[in-house]
Protein backbone atom coordinates (compact mmCIF):
# COMPACT_ATOMS: atom_id res chain seq x y z
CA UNK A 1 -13.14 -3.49 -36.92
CA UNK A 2 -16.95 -4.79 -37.08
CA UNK A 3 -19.39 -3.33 -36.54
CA UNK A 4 -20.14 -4.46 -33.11
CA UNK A 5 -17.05 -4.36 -30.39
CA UNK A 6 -17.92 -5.62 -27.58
CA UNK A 7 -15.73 -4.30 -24.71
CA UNK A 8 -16.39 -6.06 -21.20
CA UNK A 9 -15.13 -4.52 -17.99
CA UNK A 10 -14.95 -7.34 -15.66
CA UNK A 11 -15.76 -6.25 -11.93
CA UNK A 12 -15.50 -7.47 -8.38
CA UNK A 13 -16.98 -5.84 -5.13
CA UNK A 14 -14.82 -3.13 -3.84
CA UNK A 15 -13.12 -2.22 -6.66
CA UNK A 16 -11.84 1.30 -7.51
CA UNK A 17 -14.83 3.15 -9.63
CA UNK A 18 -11.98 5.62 -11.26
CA UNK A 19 -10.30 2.46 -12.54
CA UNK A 20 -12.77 1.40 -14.45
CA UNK A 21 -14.90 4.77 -15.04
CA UNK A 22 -11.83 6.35 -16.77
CA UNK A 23 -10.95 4.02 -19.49
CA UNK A 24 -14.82 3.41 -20.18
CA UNK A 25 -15.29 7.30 -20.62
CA UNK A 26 -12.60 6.81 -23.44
CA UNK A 27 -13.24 3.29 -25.24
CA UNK A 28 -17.09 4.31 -25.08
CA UNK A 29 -16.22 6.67 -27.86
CA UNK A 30 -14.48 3.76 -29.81
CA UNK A 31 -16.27 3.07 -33.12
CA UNK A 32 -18.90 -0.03 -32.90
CA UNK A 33 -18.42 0.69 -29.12
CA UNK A 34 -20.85 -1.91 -26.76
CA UNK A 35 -19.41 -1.11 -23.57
CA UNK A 36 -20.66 -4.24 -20.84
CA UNK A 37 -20.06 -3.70 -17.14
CA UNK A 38 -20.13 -7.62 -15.52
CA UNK A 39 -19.47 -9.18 -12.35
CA UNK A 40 -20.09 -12.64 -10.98
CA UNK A 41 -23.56 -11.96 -9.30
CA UNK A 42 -24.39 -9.15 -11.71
CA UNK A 43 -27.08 -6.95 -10.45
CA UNK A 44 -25.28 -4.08 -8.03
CA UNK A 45 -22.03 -3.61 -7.00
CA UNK A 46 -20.87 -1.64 -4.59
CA UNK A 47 -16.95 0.07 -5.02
CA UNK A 48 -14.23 0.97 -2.68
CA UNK A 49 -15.05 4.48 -2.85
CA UNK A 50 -18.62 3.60 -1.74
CA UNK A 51 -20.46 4.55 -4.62
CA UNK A 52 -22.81 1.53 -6.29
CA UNK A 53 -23.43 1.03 -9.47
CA UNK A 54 -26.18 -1.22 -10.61
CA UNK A 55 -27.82 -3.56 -13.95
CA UNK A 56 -24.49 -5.40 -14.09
CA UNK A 57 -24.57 -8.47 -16.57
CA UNK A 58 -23.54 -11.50 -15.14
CA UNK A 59 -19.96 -12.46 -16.53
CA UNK A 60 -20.57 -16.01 -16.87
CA UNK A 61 -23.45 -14.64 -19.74
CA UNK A 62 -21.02 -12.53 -21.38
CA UNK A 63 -20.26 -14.41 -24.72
CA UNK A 64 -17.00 -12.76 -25.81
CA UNK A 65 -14.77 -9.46 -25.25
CA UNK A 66 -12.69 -7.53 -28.22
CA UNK A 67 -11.59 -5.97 -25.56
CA UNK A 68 -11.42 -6.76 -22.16
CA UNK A 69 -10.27 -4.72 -19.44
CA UNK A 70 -9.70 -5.66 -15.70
CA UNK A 71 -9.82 -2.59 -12.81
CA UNK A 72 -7.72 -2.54 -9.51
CA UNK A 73 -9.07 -1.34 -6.00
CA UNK A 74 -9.17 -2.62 -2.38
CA UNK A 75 -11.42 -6.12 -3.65
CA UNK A 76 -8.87 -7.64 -6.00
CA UNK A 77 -7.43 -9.20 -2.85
CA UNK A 78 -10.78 -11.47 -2.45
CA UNK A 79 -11.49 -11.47 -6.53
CA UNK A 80 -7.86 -13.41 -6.45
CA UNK A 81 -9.29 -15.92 -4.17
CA UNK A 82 -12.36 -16.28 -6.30
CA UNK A 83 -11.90 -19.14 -9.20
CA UNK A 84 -15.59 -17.75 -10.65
CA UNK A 85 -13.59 -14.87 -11.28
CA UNK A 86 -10.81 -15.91 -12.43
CA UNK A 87 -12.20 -18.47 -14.80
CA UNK A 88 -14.42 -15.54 -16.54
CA UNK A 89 -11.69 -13.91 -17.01
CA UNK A 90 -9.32 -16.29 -18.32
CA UNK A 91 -12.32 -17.41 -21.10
CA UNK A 92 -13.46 -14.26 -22.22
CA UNK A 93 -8.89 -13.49 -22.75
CA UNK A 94 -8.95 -16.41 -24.42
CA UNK A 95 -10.22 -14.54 -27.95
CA UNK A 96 -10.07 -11.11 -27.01
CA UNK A 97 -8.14 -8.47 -29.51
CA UNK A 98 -7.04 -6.84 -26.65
CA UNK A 99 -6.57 -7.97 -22.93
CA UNK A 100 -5.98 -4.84 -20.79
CA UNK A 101 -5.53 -4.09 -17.19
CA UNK A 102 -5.68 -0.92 -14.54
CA UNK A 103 -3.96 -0.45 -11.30
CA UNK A 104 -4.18 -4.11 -9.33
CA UNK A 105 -5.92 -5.20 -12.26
CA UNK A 106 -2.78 -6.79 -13.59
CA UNK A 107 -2.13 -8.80 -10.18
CA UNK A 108 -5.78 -10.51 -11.26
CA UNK A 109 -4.35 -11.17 -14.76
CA UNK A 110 -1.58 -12.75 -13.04
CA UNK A 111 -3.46 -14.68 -10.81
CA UNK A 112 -5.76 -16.04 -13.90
CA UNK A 113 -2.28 -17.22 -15.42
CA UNK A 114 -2.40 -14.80 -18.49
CA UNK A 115 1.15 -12.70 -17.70
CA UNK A 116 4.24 -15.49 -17.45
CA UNK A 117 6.77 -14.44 -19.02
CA UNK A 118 4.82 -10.96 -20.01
CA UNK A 119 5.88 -6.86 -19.16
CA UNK A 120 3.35 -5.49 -16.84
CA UNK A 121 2.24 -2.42 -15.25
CA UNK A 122 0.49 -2.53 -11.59
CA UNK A 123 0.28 0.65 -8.87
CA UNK A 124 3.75 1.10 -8.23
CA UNK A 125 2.96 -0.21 -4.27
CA UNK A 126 2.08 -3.55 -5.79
CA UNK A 127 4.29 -3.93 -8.77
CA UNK A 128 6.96 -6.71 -7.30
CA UNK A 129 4.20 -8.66 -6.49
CA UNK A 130 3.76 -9.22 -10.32
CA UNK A 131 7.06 -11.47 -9.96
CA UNK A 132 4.88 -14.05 -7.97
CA UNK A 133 2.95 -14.47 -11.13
CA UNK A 134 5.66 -14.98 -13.49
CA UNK A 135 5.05 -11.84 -14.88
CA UNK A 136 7.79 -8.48 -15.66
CA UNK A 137 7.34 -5.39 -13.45
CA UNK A 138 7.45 -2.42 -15.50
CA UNK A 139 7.40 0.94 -14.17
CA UNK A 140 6.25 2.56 -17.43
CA UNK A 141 2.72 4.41 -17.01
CA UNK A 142 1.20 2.38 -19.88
CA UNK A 143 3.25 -1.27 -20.68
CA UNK A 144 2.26 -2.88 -23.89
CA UNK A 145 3.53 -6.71 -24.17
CA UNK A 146 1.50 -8.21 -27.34
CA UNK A 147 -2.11 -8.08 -26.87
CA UNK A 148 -1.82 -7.29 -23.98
CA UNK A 149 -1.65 -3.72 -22.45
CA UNK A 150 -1.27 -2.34 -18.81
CA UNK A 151 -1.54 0.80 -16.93
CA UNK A 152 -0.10 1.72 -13.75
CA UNK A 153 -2.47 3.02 -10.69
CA UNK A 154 -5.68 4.49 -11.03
CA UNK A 155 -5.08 6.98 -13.40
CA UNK A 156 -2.91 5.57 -15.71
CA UNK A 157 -6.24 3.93 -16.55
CA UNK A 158 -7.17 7.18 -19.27
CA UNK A 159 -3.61 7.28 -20.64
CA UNK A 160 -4.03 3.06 -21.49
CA UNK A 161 -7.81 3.51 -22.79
CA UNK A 162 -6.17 6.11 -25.15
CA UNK A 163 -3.24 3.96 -26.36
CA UNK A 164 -5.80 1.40 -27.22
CA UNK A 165 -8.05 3.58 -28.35
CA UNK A 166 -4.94 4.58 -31.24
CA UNK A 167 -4.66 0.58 -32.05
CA UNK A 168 -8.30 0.18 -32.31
CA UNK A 169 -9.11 3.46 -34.57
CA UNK A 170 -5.68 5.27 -35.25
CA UNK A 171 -4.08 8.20 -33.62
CA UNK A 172 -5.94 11.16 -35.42
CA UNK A 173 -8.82 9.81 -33.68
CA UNK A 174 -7.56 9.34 -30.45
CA UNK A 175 -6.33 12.62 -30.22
CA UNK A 176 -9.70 13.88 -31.04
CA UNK A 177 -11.24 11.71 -28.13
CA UNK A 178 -8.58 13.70 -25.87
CA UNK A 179 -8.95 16.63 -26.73
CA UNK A 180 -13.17 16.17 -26.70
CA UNK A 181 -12.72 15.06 -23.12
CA UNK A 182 -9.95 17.68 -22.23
CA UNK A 183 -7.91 15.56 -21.03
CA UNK A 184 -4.90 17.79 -20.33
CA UNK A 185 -3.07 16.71 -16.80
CA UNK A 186 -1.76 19.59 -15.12
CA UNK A 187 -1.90 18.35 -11.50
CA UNK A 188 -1.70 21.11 -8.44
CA UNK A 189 1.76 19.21 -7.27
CA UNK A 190 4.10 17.06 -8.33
CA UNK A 191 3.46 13.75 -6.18
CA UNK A 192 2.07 11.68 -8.44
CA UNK A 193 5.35 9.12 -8.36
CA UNK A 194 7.55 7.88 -5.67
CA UNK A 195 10.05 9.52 -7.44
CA UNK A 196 8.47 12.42 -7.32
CA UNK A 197 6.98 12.64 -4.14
CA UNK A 198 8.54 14.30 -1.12
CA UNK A 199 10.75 11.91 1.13
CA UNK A 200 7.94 12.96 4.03
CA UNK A 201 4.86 12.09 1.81
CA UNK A 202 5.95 9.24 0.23
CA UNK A 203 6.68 7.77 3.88
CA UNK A 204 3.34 8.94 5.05
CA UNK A 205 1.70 6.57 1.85
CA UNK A 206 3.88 3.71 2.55
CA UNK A 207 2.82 3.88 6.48
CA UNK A 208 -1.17 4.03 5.39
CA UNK A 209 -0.68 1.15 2.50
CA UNK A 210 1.45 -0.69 5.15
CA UNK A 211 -1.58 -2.35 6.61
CA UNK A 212 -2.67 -3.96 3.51
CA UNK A 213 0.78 -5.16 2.62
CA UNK A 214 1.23 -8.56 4.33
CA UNK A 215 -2.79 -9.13 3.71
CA UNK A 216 -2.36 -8.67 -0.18
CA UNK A 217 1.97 -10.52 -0.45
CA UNK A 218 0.18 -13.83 1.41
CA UNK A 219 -3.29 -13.90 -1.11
CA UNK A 220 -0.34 -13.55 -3.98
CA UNK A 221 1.68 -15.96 -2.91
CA UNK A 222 -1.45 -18.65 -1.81
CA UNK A 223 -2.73 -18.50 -6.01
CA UNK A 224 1.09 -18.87 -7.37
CA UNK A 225 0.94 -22.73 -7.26
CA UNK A 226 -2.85 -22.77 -8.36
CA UNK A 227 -1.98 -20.22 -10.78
CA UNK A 228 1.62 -22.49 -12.41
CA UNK A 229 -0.86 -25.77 -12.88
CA UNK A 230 -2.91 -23.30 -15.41
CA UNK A 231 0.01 -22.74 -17.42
């Protein structure tokens, strides 16, 4: 690896800060590490969650990305509908080492053209929707096709950063990242999955997420034919 390795997270307004804040706590520790937080505008940008973070380059000055790595969250609905977006990052996939993806993240790789034909991880609410796209639901946590590598929702983001983190610097020291962060999952109940989830509290989810169903199916289905003429 040089010495420099540039890794760009590539943001949108409204996006989930966990998303992206997870997998840059562990590829931050990545030798030759230069982490870059972008948007379109740049400047601040405000997340789903509320929280704002600020000094964001502007993508379309970001030269190149050995790794780049697209978050989820309520805003990739409108970041689909934005070809600035889109077109950022399709060029800066283009010659990255890695192309990676949290969460909804992988409906925006979709929507750039990058996963026909490709396995792909997505929030397990959202994962047909990868179809539209071309693209292979997989209902693994972290879904490695080629370069490119996909976690599921929100928090599948650490468990990807750390498989990458193995490619980029071997497992010895991506063991040594987890275990310097403690990251040691032992969640308070056993709900994390639709599987796992009780029949009541999965239905209580799907009710709440029902709202933003037929919103986020139409967006998807509106970029498939811009989205076929890229590829």
């Amino acid at each position: 690896m040089t010495a420099s390795f540039p890794i760009v997270f590539a943001l949108y307004p409204h996006v989930t800060q966990l998303d992206f804040t997870g997998p840059l706590e562990v590829l931050s520790r990545a030798p030759g590490a230069r982490c870059i937080c972008a948007s379109v505008s740049g400047g601040e940008l405000g997340c789903d969650s509320g929280i704002t973070f600020s000094n964001l380059a502007r993508l379309d000055e970001v030269e190149h990305a050995a790794l780049l790595c697209v978050p989820g969250g309520l805003g990739a609905r409108a970041a689909m509908e934005s070809p600035e977006y889109l077109a950022a990052i399709r060029r800066l996939a283009a010659s990255a080492n890695y192309i990676t993806s949290v969460c909804t993240g992988s409906l925006l790789l979709g929507a750039a053209g990058l996963l026909r034909g490709r396995r792909a991880a997505c929030h397990w609410a959202w994962r047909d929707l990868l179809k539209d796209f071309g693209a292979i639901p997989d209902a693994a946590r972290v879904v490695r096709d080629g370069n490119i590598i996909t976690g599921g929702g929100v928090t599948a983001g650490i468990d990807m950063a750390l498989t990458v983190l193995a490619e980029i610097a071997g497992v010895d020291y991506a063991e040594s990242v987890q275990l310097g962060i403690e990251y040691a999952p032992a969640p308070p109940f056993n709900a994390g999955t639709p599987e796992a989830a009780r029949p009541e509290i999965l239905l209580n989810v799907k009710n709440r997420l029902h709202s933003l169903a037929a919103e986020r199916e139409a967006v998807v289905r509106s970029t498939t034919a811009q989205t076929a003429l890229l590829e």
